[in-house]
C-alpha atoms as a PDB file:
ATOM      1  CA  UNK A   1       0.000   0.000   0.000  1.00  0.00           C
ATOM      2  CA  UNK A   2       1.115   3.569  -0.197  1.00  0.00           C
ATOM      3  CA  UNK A   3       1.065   6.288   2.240  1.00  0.00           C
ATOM      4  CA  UNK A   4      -2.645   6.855   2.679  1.00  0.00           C
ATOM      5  CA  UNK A   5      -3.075   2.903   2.886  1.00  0.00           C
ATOM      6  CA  UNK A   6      -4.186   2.389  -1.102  1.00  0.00           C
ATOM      7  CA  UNK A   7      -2.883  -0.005  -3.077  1.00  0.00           C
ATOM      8  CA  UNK A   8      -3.863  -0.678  -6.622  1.00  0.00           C
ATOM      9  CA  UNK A   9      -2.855  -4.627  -6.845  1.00  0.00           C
ATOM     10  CA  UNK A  10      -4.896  -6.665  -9.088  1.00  0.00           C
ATOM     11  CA  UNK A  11      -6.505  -9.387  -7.643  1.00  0.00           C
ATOM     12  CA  UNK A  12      -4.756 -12.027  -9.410  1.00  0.00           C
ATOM     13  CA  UNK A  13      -1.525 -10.314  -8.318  1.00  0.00           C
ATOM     14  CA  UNK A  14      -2.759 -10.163  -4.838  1.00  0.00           C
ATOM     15  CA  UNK A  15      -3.802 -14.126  -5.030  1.00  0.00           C
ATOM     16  CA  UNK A  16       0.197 -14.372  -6.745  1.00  0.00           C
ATOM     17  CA  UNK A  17       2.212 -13.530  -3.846  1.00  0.00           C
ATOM     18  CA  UNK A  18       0.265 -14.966  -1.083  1.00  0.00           C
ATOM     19  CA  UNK A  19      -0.166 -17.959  -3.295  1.00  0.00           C
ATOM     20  CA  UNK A  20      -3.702 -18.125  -2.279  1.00  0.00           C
ATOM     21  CA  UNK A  21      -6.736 -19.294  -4.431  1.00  0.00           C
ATOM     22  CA  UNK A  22      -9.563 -16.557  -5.874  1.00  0.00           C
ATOM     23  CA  UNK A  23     -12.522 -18.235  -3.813  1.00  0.00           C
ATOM     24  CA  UNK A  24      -9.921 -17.960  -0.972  1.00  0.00           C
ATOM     25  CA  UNK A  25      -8.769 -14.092  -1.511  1.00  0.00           C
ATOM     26  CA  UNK A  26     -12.262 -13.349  -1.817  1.00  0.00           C
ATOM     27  CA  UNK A  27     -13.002 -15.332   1.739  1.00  0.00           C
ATOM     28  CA  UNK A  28      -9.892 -13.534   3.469  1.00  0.00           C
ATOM     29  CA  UNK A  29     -11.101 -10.086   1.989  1.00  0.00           C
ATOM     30  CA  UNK A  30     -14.578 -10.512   3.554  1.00  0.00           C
ATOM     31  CA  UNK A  31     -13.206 -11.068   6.563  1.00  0.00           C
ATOM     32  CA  UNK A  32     -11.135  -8.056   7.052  1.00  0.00           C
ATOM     33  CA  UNK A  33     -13.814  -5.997   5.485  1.00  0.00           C
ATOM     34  CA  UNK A  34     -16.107  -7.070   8.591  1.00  0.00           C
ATOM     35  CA  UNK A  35     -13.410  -6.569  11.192  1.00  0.00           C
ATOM     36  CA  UNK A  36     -12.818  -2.849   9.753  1.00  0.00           C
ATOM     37  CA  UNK A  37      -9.056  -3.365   8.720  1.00  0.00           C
ATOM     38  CA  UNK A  38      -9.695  -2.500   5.296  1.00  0.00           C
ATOM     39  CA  UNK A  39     -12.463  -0.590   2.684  1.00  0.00           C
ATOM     40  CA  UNK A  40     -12.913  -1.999  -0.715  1.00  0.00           C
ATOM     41  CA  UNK A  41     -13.912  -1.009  -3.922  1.00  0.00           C
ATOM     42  CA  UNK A  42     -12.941  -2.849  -6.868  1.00  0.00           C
ATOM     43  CA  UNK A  43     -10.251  -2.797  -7.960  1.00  0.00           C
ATOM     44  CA  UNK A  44      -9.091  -0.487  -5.135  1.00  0.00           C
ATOM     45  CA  UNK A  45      -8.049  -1.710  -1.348  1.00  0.00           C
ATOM     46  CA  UNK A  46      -7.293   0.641   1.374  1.00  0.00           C
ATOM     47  CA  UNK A  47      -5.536  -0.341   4.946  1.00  0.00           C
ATOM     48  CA  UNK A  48      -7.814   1.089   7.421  1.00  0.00           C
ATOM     49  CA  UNK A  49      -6.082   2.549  10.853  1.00  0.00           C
ATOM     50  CA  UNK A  50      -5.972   0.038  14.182  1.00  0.00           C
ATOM     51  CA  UNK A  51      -8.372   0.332  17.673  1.00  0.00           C
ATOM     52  CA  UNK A  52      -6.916   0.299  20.350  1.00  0.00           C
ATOM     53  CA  UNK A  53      -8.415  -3.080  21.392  1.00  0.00           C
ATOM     54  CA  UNK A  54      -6.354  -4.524  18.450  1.00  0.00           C
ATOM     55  CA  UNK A  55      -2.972  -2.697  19.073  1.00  0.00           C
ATOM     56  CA  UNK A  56      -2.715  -4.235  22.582  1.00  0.00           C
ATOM     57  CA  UNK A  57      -0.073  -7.755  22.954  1.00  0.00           C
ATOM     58  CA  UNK A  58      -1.906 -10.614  24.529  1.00  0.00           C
ATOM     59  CA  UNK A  59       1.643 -10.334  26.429  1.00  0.00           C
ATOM     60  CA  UNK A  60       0.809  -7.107  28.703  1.00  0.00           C
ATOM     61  CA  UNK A  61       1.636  -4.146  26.029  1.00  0.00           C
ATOM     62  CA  UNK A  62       3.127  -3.087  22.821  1.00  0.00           C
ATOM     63  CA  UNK A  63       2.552  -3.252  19.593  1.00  0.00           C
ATOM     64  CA  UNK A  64       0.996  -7.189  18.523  1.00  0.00           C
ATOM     65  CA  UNK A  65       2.168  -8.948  14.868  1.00  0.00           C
ATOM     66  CA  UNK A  66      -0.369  -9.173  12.544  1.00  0.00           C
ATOM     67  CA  UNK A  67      -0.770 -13.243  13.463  1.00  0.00           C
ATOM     68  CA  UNK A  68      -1.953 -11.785  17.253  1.00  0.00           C
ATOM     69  CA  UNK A  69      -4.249  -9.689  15.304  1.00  0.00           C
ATOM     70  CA  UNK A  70      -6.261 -12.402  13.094  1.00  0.00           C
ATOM     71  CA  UNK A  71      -5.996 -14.657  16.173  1.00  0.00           C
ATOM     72  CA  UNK A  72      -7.701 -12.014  18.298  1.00  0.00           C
ATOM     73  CA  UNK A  73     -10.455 -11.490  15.320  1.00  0.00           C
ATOM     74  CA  UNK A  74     -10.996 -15.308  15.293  1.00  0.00           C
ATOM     75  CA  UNK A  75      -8.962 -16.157  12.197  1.00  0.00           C
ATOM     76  CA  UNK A  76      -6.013 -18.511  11.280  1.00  0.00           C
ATOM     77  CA  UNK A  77      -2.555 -16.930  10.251  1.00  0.00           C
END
């Protein structure tokens, strides 16, 4: 993504480098669309900013990875 969080990646680029299916991508995208980490329009995908609820470590503080942050929304990484 860019500065403001945009990035103009195809889907079948997107699908490319995390080697994951289309039916897949498209599961994956409506997930983070419901947890609010990212707005949509096609063929556009912006990185929406963190809560506080999701910038907190399991571990008592800090900044979590990205895997703390699907496992907190209920999701495998």
């Amino acid at each position: 993504a860019d500065a403001r969080g945009l990035s103009f990646y195809s889907e079948r680029s997107i699908g490319r480098y995390l080697t994951m299916a289309a039916d897949r991508l498209d599961s994956a995208r409506k997930e983070l669309l419901r947890a609010d980490l990212i707005a949509y329009q096609h063929p556009i995908y912006q990185v929406l900013s963190l809560d506080g609820s999701l910038l907190s470590s399991e571990r008592g503080g800090g900044i979590c990875s990205i895997k703390e942050i699907f496992k907190q929304l209920g999701g495998a990484a």
